[in-house]
N, C-alpha and C. Protein backbone atom coordinates (compact mmCIF):
# COMPACT_ATOMS: atom_id res chain seq x y z
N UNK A 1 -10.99 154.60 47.33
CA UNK A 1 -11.64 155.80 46.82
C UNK A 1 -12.56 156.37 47.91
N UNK A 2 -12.38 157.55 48.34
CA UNK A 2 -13.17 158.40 48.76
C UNK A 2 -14.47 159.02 48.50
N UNK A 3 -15.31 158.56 49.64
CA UNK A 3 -17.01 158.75 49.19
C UNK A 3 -17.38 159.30 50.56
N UNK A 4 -17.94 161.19 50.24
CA UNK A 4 -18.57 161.88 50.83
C UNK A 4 -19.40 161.84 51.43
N UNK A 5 -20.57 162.14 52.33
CA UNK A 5 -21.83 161.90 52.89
C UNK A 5 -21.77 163.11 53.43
N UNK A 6 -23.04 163.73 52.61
CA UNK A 6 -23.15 165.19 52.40
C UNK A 6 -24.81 165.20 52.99
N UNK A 7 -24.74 166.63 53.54
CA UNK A 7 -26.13 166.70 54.65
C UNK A 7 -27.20 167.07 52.85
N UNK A 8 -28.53 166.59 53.00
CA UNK A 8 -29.47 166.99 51.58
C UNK A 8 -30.09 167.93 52.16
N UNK A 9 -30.51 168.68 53.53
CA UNK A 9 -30.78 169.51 53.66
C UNK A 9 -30.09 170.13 54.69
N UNK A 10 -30.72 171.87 54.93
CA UNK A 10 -29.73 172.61 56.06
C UNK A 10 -30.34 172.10 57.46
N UNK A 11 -29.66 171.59 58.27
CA UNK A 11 -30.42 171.44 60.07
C UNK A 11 -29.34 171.72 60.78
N UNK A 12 -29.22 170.68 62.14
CA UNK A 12 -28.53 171.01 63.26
C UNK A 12 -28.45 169.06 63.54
N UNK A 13 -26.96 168.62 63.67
CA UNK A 13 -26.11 167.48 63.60
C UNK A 13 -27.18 167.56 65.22
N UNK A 14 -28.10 166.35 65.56
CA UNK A 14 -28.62 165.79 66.56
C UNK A 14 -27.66 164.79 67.41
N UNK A 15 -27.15 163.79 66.42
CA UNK A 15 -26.86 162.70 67.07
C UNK A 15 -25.41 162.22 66.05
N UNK A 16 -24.61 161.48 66.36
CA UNK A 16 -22.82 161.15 65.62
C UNK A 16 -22.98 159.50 65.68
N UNK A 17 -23.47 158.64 65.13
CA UNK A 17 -23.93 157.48 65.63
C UNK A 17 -22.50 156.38 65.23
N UNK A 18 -21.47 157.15 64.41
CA UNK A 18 -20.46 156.09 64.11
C UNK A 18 -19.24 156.88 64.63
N UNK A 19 -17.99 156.53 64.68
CA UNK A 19 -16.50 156.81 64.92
C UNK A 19 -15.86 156.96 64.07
N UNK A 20 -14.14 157.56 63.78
CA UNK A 20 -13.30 157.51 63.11
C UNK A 20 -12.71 155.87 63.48
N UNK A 21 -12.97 155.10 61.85
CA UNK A 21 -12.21 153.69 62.16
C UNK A 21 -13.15 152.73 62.01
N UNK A 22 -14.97 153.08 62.14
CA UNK A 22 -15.73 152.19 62.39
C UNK A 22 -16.07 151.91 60.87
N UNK A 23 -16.21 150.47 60.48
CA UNK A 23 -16.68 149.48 59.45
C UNK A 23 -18.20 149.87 59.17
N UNK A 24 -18.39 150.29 58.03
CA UNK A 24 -19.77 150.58 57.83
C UNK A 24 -20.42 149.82 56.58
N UNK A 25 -21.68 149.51 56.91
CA UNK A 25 -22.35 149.18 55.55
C UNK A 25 -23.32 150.19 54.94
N UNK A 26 -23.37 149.41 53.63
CA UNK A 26 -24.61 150.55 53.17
C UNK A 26 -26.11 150.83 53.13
N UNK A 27 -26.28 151.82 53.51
CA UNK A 27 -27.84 151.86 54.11
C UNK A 27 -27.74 151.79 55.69
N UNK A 28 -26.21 151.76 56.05
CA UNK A 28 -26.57 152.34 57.88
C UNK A 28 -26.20 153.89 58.23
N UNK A 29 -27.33 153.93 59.11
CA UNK A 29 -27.26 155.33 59.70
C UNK A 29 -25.86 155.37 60.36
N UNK A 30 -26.02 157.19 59.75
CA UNK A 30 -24.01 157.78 60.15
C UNK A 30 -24.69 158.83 61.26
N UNK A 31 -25.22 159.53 61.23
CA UNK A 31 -25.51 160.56 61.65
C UNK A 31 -27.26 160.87 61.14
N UNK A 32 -27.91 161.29 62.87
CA UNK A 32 -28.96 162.02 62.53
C UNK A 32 -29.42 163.36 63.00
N UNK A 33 -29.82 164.18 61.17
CA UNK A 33 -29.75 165.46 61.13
C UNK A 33 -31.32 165.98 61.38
N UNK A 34 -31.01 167.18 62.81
CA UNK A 34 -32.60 167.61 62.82
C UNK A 34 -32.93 168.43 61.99
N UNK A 35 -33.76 168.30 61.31
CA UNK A 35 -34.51 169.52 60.38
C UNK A 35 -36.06 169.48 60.28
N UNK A 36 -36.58 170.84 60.33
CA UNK A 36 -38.35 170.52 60.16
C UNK A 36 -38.90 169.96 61.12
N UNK A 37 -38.17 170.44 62.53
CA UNK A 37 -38.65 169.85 63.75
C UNK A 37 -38.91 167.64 63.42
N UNK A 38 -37.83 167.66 62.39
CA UNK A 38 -37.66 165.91 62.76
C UNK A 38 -36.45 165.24 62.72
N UNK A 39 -36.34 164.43 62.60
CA UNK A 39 -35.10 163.83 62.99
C UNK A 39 -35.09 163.07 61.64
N UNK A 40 -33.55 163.31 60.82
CA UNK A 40 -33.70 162.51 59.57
C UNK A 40 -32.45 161.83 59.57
N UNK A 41 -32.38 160.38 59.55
CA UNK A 41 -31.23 159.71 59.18
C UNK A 41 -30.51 159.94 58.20
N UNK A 42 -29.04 159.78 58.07
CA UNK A 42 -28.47 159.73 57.17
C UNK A 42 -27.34 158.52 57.51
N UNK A 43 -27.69 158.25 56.22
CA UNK A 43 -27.44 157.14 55.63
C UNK A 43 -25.87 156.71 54.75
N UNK A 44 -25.10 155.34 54.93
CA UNK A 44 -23.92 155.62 54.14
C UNK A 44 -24.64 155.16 53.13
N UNK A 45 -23.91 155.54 51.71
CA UNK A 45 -24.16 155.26 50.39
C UNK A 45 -23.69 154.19 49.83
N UNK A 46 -22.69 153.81 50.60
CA UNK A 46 -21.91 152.41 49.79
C UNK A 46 -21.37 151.72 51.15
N UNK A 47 -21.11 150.65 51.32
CA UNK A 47 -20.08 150.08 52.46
C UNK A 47 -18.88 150.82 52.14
N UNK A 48 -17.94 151.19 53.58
CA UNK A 48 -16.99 151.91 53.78
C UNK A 48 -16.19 151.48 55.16
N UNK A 49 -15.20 152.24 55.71
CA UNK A 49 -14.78 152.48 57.15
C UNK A 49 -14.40 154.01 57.07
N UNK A 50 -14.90 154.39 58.03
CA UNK A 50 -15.12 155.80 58.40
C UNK A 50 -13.85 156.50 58.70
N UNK A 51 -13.32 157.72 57.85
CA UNK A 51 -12.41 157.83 57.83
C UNK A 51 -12.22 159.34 58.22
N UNK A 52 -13.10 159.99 58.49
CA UNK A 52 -13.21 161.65 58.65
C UNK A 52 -14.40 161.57 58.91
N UNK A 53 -14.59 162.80 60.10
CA UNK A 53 -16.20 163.45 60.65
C UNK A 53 -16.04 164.59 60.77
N UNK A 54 -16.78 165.19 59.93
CA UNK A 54 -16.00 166.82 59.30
C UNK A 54 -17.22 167.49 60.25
N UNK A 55 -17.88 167.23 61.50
CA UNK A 55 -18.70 167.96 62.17
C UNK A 55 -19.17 167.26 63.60
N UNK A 56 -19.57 167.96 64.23
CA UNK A 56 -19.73 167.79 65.53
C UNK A 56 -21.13 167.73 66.35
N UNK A 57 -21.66 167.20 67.48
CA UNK A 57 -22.67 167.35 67.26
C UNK A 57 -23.31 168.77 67.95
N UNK A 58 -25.01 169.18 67.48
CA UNK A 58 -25.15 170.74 67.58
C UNK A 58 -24.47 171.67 66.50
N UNK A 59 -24.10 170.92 65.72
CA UNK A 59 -23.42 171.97 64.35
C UNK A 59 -24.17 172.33 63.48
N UNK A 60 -24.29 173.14 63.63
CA UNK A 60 -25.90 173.95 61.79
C UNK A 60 -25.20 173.33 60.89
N UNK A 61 -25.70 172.84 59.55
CA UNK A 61 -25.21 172.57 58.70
C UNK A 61 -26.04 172.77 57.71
N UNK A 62 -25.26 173.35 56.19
CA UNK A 62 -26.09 173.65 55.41
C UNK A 62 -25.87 172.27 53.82
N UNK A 63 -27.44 172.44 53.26
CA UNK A 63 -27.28 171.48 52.53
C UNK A 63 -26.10 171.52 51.51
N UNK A 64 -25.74 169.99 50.71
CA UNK A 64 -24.68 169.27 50.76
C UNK A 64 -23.14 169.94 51.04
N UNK A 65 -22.95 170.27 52.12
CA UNK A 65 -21.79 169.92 53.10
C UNK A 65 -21.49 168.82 53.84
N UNK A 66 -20.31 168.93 53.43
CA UNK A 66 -19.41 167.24 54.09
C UNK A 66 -19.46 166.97 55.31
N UNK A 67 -19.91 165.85 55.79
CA UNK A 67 -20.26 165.51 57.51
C UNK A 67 -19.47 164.38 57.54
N UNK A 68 -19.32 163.62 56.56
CA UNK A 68 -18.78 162.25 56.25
C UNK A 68 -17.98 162.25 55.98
N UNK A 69 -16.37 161.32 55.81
CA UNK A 69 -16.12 160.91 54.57
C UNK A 69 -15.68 159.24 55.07
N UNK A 70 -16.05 158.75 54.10
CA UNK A 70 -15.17 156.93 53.91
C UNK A 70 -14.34 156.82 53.09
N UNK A 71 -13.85 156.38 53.74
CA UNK A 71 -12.40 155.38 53.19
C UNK A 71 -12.34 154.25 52.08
């Protein structure tokens, strides 16, 4: 089953900290999004392996749009 990881607010994709393929647990940082002049982790929601990165880094993104998805 497929589980999203959606930005909670609008920023700009800073940093891509995982791959297509990489084993993830839950509660590790996927990606960190700048907003409000800070840097906010995001986080997977469940253990997964990373199966889609629907963004790049330097990409505006507005809140919950898909950045994630697991496998």
């Amino acid at each position: 089953m497929a589980v999203e990881v959606v930005a909670p607010m609008p920023g700009t994709i800073a940093e891509i900290l995982v791959s297509v393929g990489d084993e993830v647990k839950a509660d590790e940082e996927l990606i960190i999004l700048e907003a409000m002049k800070m840097e906010n982790p995001i986080v997977a929601p469940a253990d997964g392996k990373v199966s889609e990165i629907k963004v790049e880094e330097k990409d505006k993104v507005d809140t919950n749009q898909v950045l994630i998805v697991l496998g």
